[in-house]
PDB file of N, CA and C in Angstrom:
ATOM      1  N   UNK A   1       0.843  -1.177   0.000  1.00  0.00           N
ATOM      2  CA  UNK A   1       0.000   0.000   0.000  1.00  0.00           C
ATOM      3  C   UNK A   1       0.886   1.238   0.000  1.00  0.00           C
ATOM      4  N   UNK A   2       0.667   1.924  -0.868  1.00  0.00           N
ATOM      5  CA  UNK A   2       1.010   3.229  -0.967  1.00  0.00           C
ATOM      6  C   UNK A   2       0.646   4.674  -0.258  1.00  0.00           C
ATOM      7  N   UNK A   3       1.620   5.257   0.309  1.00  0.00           N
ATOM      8  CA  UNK A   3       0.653   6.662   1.546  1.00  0.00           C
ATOM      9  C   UNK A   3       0.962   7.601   0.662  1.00  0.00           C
ATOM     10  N   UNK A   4      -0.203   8.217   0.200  1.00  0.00           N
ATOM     11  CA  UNK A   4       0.095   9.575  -0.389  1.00  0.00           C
ATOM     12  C   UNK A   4       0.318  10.548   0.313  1.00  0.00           C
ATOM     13  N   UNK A   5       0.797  11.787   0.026  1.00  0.00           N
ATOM     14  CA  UNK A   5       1.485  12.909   0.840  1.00  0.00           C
ATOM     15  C   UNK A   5       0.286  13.196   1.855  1.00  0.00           C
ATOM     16  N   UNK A   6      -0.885  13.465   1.111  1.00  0.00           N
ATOM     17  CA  UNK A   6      -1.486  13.771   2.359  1.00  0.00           C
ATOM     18  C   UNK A   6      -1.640  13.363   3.768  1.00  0.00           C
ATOM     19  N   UNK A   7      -1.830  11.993   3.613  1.00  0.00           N
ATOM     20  CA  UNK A   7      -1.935  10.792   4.750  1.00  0.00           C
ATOM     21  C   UNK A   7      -1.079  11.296   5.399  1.00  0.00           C
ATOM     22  N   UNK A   8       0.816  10.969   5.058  1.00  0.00           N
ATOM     23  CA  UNK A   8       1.457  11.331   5.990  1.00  0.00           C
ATOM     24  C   UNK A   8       1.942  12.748   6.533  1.00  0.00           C
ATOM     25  N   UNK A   9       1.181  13.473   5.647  1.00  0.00           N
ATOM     26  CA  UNK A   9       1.051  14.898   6.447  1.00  0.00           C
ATOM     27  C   UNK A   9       0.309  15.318   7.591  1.00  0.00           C
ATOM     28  N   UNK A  10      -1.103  14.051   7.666  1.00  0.00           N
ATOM     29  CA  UNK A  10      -1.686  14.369   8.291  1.00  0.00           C
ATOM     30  C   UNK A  10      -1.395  13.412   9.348  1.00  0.00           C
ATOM     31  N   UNK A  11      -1.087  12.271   9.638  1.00  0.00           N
ATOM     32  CA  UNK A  11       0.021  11.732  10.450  1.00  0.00           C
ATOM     33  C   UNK A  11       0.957  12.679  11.372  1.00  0.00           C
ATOM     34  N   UNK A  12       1.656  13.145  10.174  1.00  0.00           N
ATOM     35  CA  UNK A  12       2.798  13.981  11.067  1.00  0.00           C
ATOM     36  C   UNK A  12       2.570  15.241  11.896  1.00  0.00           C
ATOM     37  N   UNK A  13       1.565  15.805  11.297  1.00  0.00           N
ATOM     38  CA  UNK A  13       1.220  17.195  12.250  1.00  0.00           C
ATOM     39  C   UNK A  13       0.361  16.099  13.426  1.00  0.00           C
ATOM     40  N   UNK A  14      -0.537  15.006  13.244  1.00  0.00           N
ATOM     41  CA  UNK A  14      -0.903  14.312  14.287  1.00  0.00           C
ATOM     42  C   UNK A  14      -0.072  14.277  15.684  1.00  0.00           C
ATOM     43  N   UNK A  15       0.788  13.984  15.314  1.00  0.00           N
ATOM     44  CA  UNK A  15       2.088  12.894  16.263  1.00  0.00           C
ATOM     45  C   UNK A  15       2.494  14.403  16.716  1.00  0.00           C
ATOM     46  N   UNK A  16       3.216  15.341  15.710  1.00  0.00           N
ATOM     47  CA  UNK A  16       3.471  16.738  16.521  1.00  0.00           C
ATOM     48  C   UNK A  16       2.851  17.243  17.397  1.00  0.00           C
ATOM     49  N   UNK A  17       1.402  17.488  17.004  1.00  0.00           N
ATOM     50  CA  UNK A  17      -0.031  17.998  17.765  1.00  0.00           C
ATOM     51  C   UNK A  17       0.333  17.069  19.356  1.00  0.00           C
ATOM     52  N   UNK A  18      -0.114  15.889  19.424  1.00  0.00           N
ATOM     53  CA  UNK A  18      -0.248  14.910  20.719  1.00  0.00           C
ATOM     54  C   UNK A  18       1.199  15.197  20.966  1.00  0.00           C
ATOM     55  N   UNK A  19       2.500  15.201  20.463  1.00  0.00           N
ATOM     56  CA  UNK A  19       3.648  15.318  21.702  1.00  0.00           C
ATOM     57  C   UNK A  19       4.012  16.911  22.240  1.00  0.00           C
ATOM     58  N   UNK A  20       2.880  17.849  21.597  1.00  0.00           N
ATOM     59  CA  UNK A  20       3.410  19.040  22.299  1.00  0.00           C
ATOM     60  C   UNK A  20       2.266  19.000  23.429  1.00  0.00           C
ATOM     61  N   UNK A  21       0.703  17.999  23.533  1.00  0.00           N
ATOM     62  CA  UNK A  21      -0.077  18.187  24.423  1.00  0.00           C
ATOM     63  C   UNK A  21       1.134  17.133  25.378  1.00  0.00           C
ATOM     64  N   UNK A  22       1.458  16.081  24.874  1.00  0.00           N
ATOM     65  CA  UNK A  22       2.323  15.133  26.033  1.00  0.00           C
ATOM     66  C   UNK A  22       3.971  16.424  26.851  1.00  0.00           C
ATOM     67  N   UNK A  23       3.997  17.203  26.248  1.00  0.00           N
ATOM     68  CA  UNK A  23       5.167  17.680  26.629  1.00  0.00           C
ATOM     69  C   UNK A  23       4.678  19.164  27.566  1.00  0.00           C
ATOM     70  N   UNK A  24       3.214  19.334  27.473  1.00  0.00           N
ATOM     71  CA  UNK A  24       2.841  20.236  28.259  1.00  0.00           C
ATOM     72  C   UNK A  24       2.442  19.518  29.623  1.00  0.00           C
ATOM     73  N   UNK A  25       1.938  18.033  29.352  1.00  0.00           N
ATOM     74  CA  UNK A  25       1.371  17.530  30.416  1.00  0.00           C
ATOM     75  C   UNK A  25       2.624  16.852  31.363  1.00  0.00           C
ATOM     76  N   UNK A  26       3.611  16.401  30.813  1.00  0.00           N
ATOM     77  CA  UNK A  26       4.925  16.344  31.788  1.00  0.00           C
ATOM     78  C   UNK A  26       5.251  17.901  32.189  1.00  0.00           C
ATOM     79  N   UNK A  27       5.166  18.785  31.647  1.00  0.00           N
ATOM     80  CA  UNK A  27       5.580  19.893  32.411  1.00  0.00           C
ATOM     81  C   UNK A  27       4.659  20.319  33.856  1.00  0.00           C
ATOM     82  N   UNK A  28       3.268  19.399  33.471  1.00  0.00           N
ATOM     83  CA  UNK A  28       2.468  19.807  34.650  1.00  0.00           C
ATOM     84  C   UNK A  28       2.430  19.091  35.720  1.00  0.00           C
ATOM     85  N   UNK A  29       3.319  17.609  34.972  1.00  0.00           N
ATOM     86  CA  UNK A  29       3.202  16.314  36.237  1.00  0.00           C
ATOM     87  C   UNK A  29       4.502  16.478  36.294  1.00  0.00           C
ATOM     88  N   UNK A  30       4.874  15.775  37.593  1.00  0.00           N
ATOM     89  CA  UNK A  30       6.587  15.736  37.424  1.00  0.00           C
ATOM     90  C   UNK A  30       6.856  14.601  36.756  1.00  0.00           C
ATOM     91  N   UNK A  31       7.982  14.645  35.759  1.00  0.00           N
ATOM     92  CA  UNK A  31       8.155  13.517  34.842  1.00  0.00           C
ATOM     93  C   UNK A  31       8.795  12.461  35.820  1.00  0.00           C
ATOM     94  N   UNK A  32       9.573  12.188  37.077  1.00  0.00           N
ATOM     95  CA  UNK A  32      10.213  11.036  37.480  1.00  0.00           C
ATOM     96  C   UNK A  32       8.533  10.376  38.363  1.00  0.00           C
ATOM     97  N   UNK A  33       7.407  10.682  37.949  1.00  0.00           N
ATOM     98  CA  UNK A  33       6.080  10.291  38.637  1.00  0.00           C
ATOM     99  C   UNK A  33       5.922   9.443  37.653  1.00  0.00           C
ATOM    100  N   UNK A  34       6.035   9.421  36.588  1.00  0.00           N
ATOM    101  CA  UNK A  34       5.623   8.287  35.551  1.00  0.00           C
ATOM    102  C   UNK A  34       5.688   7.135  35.862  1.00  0.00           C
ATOM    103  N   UNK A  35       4.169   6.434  35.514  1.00  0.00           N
ATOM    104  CA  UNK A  35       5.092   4.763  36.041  1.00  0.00           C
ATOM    105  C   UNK A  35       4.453   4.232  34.475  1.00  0.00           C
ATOM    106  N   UNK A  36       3.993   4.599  33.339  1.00  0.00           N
ATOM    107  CA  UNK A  36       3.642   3.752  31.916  1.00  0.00           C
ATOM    108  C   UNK A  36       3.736   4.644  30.992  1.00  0.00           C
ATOM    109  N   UNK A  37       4.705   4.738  29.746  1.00  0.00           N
ATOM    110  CA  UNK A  37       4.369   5.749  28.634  1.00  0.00           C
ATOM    111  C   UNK A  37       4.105   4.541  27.903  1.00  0.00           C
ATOM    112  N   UNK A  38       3.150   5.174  26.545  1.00  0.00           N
ATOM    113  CA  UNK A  38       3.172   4.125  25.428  1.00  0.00           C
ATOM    114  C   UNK A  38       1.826   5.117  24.412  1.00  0.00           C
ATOM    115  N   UNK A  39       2.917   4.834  23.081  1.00  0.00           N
ATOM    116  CA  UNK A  39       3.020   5.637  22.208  1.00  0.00           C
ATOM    117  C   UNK A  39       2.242   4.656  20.819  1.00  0.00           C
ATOM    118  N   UNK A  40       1.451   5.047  20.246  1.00  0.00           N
ATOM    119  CA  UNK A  40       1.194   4.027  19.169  1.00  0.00           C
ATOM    120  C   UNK A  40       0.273   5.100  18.165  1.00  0.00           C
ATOM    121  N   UNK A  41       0.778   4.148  16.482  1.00  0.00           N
ATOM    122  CA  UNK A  41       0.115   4.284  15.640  1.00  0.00           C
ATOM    123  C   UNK A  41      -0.733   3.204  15.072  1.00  0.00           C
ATOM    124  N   UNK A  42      -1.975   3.743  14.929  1.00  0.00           N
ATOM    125  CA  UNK A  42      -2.803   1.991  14.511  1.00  0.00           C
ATOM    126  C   UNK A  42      -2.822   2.231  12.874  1.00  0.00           C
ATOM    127  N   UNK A  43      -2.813   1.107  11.931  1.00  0.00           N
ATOM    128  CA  UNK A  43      -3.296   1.428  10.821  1.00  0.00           C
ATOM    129  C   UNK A  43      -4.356   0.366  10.686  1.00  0.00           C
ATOM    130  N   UNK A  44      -5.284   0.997  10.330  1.00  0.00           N
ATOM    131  CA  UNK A  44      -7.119  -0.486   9.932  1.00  0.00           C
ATOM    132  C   UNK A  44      -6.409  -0.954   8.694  1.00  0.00           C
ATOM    133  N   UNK A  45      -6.007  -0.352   7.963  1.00  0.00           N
ATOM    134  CA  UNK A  45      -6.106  -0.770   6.786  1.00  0.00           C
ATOM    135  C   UNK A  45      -4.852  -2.389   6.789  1.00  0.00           C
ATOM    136  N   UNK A  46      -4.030  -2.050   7.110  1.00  0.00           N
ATOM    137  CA  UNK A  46      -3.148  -3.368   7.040  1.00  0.00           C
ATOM    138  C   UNK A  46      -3.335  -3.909   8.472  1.00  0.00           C
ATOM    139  N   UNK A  47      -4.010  -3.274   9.383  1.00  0.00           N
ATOM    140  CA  UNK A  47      -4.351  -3.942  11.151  1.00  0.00           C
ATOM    141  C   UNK A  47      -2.495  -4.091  11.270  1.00  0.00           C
ATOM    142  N   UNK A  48      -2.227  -3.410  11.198  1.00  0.00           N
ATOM    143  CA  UNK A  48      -0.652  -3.012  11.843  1.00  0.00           C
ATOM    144  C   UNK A  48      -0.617  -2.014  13.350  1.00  0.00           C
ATOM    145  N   UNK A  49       0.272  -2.356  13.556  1.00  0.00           N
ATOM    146  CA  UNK A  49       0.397  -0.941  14.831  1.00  0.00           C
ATOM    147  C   UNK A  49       1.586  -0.978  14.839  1.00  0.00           C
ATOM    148  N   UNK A  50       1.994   0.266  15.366  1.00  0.00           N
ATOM    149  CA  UNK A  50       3.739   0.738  15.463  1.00  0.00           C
ATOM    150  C   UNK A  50       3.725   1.739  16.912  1.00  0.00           C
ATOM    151  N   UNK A  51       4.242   0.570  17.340  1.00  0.00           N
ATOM    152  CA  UNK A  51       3.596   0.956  18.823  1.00  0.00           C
ATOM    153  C   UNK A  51       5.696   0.823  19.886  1.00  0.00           C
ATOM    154  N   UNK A  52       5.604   2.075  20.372  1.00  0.00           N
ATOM    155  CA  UNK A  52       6.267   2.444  21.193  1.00  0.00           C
ATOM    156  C   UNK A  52       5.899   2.427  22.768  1.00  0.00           C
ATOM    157  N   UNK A  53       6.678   1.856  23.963  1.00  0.00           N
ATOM    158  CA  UNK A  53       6.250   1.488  24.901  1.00  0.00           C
ATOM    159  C   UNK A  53       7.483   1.078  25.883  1.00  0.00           C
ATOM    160  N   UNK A  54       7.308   2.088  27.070  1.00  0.00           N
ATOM    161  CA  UNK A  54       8.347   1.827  28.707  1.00  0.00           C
ATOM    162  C   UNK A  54       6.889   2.152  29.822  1.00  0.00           C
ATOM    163  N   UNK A  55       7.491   0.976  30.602  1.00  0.00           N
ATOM    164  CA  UNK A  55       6.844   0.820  31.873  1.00  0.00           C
ATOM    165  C   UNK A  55       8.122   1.177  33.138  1.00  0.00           C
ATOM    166  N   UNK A  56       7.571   1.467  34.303  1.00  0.00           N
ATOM    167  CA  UNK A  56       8.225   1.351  35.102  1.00  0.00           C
ATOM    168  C   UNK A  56       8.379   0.104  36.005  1.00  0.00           C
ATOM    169  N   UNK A  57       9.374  -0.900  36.061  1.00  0.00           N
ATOM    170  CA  UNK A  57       9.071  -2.190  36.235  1.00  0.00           C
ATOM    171  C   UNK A  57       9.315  -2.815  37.920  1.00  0.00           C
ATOM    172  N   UNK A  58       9.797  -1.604  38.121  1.00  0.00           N
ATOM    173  CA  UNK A  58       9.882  -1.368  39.476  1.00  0.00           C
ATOM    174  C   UNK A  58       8.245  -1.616  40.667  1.00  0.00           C
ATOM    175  N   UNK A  59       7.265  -0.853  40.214  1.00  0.00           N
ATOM    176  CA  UNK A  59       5.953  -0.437  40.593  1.00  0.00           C
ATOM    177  C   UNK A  59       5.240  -1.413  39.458  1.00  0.00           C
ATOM    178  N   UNK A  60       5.334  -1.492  38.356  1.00  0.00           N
ATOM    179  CA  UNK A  60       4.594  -2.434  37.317  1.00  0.00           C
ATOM    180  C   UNK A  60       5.089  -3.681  37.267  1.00  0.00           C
ATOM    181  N   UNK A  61       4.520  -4.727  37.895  1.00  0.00           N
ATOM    182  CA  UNK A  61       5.479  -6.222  37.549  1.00  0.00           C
ATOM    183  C   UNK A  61       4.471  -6.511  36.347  1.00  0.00           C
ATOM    184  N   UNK A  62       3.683  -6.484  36.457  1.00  0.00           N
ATOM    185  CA  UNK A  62       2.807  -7.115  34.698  1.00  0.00           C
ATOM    186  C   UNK A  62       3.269  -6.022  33.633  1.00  0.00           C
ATOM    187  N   UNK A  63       3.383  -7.177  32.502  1.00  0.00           N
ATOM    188  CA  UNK A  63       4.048  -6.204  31.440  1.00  0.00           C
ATOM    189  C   UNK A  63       2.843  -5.612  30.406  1.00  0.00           C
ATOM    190  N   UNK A  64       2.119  -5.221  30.191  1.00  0.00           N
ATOM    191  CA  UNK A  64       0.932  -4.405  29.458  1.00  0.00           C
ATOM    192  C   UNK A  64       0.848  -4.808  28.025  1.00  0.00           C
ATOM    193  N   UNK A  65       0.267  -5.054  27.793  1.00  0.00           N
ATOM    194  CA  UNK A  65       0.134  -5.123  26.200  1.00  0.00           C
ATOM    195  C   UNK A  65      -0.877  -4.455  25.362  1.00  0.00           C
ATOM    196  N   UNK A  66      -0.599  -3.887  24.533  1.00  0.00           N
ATOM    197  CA  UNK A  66      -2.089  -3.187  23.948  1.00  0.00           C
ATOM    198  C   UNK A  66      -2.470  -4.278  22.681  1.00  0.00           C
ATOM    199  N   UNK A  67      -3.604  -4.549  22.093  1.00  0.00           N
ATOM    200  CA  UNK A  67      -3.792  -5.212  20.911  1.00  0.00           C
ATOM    201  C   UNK A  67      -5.221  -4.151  20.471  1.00  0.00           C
ATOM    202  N   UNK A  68      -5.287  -3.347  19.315  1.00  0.00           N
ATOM    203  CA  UNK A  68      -5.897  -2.755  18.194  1.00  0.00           C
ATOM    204  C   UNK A  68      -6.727  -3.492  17.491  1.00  0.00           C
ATOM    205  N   UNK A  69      -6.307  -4.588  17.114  1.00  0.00           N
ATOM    206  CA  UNK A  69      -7.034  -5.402  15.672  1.00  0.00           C
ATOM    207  C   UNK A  69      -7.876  -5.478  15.824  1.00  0.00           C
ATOM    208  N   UNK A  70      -9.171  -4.723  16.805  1.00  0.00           N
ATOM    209  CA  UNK A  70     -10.332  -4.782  16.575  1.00  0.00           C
ATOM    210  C   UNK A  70     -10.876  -3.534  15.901  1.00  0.00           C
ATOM    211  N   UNK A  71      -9.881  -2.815  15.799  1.00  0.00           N
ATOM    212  CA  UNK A  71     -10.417  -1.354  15.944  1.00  0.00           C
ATOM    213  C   UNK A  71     -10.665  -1.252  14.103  1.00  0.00           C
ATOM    214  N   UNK A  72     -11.731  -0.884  13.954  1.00  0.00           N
ATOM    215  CA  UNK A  72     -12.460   0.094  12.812  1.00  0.00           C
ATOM    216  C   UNK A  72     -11.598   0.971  11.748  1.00  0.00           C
ATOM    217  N   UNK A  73     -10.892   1.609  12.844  1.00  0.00           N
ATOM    218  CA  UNK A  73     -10.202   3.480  12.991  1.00  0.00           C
ATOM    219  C   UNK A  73      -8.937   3.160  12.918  1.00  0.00           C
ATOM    220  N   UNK A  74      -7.929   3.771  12.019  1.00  0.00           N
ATOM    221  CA  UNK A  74      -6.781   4.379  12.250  1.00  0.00           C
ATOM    222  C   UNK A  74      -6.495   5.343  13.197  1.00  0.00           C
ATOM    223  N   UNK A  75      -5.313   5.105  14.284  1.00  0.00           N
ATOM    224  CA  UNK A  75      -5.375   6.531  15.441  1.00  0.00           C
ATOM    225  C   UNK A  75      -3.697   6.623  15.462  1.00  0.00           C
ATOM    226  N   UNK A  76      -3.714   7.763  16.397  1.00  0.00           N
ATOM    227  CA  UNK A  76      -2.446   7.597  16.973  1.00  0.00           C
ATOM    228  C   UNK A  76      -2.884   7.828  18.279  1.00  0.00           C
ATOM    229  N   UNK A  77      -2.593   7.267  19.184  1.00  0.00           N
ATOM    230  CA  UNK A  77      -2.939   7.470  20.693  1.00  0.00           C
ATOM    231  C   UNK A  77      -1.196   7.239  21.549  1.00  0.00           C
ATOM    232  N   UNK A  78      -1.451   8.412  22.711  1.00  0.00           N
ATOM    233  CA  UNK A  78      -0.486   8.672  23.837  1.00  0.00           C
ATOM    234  C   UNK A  78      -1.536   8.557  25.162  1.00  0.00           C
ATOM    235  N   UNK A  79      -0.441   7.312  25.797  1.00  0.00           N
ATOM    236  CA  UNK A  79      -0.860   7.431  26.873  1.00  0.00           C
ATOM    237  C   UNK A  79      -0.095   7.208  28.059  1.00  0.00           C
ATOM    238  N   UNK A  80      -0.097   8.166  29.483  1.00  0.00           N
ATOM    239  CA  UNK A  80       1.048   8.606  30.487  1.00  0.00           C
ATOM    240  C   UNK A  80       0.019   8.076  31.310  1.00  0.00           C
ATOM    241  N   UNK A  81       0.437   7.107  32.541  1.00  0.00           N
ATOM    242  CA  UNK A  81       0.346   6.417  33.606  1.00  0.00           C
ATOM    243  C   UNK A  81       0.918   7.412  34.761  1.00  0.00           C
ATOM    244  N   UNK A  82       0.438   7.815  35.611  1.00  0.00           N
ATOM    245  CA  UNK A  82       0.846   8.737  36.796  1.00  0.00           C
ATOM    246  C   UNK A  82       1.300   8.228  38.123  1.00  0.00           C
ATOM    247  N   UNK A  83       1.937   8.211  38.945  1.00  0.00           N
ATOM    248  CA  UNK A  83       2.074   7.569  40.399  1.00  0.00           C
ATOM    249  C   UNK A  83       1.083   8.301  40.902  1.00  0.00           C
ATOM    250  N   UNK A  84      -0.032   7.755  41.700  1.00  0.00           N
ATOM    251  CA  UNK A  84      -1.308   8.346  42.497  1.00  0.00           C
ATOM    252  C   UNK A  84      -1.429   9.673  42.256  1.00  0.00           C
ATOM    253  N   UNK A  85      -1.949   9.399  40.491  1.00  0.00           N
ATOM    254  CA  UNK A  85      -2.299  10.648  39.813  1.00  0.00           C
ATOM    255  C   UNK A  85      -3.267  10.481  38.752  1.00  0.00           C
ATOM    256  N   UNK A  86      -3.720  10.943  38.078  1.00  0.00           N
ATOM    257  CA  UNK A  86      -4.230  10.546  36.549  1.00  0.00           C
ATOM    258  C   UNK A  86      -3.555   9.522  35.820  1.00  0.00           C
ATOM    259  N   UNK A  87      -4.381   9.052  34.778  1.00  0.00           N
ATOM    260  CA  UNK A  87      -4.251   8.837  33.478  1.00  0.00           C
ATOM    261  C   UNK A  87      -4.156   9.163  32.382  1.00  0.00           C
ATOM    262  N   UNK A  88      -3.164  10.186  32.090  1.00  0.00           N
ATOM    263  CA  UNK A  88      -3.681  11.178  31.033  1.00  0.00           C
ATOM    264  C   UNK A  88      -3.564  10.113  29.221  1.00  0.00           C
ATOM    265  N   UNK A  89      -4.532  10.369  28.531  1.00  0.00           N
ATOM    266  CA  UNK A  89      -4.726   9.536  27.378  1.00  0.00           C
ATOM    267  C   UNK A  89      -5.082  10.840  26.161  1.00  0.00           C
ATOM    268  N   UNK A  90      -4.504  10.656  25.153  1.00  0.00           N
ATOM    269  CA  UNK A  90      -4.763  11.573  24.385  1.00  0.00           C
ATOM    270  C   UNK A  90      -4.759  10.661  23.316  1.00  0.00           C
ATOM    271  N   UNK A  91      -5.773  10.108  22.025  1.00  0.00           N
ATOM    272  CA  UNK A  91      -5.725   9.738  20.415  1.00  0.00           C
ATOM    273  C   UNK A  91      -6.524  10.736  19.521  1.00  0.00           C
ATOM    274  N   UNK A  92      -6.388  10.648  18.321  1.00  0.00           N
ATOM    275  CA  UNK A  92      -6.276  11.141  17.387  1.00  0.00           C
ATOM    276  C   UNK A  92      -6.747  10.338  16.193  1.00  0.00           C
ATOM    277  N   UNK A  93      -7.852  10.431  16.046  1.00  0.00           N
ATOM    278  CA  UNK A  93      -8.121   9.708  14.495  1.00  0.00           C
ATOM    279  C   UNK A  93      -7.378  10.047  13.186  1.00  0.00           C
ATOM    280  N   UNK A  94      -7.141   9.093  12.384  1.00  0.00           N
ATOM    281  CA  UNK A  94      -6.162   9.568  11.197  1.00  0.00           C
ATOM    282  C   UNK A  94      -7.339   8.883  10.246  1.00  0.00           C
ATOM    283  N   UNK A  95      -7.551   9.562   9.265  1.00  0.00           N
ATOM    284  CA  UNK A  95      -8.152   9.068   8.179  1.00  0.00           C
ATOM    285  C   UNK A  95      -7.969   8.866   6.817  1.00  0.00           C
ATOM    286  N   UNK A  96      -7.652   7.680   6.930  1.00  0.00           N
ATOM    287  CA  UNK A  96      -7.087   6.585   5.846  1.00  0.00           C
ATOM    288  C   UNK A  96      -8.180   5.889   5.148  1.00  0.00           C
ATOM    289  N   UNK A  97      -8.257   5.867   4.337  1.00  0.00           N
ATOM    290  CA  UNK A  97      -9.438   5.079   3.586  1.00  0.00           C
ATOM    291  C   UNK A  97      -8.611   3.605   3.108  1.00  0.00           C
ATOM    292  N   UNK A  98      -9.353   2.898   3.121  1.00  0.00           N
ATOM    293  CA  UNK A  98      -8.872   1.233   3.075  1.00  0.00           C
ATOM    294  C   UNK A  98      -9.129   1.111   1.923  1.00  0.00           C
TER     295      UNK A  98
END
């Protein structure tokens, strides 16, 4: 499959968009509070994901797994795990036609 410019334009301002909300929201949490980052792109169309992911293994003994392949939707989703704090979750639909 072929991505035309647009797709990954709109991808890329995606991923920019969500890491300047992720880089405001560590400025508001203290970043050594983190105990899960994990970073992913889904694609429907090939049911791929490109998925980035640290736990803190210290406080986390189960290792997390995300699985997509049900999902409909192309996204990119960020999501920050807090020590006795929030969950902050931020995705982003990308729209890819199959």
């Amino acid at each position: 499959m072929t991505w035309s410019a647009r797709v990954v334009l709109i991808v890329a301002v995606t991923a920019l968009a969500l890491t300047m909300v992720l880089c405001a929201a560590f400025a508001w949490v203290d970043v050594h509070r983190v105990e899960l980052f994990h970073f992913a792109y889904f694609n429907a169309c090939s049911i791929h994901a490109y998925q980035y992911h640290w736990q803190n293994a210290a406080r986390l003994r189960e290792n997390f797994r995300y699985d997509f392949t049900l999902s409909p939707i192309s996204f990119v989703l960020v999501e920050v795990w807090v020590i006795d704090g929030p969950i902050l979750k931020f995705s982003q639909r990308v729209p890819i036609e199959c």
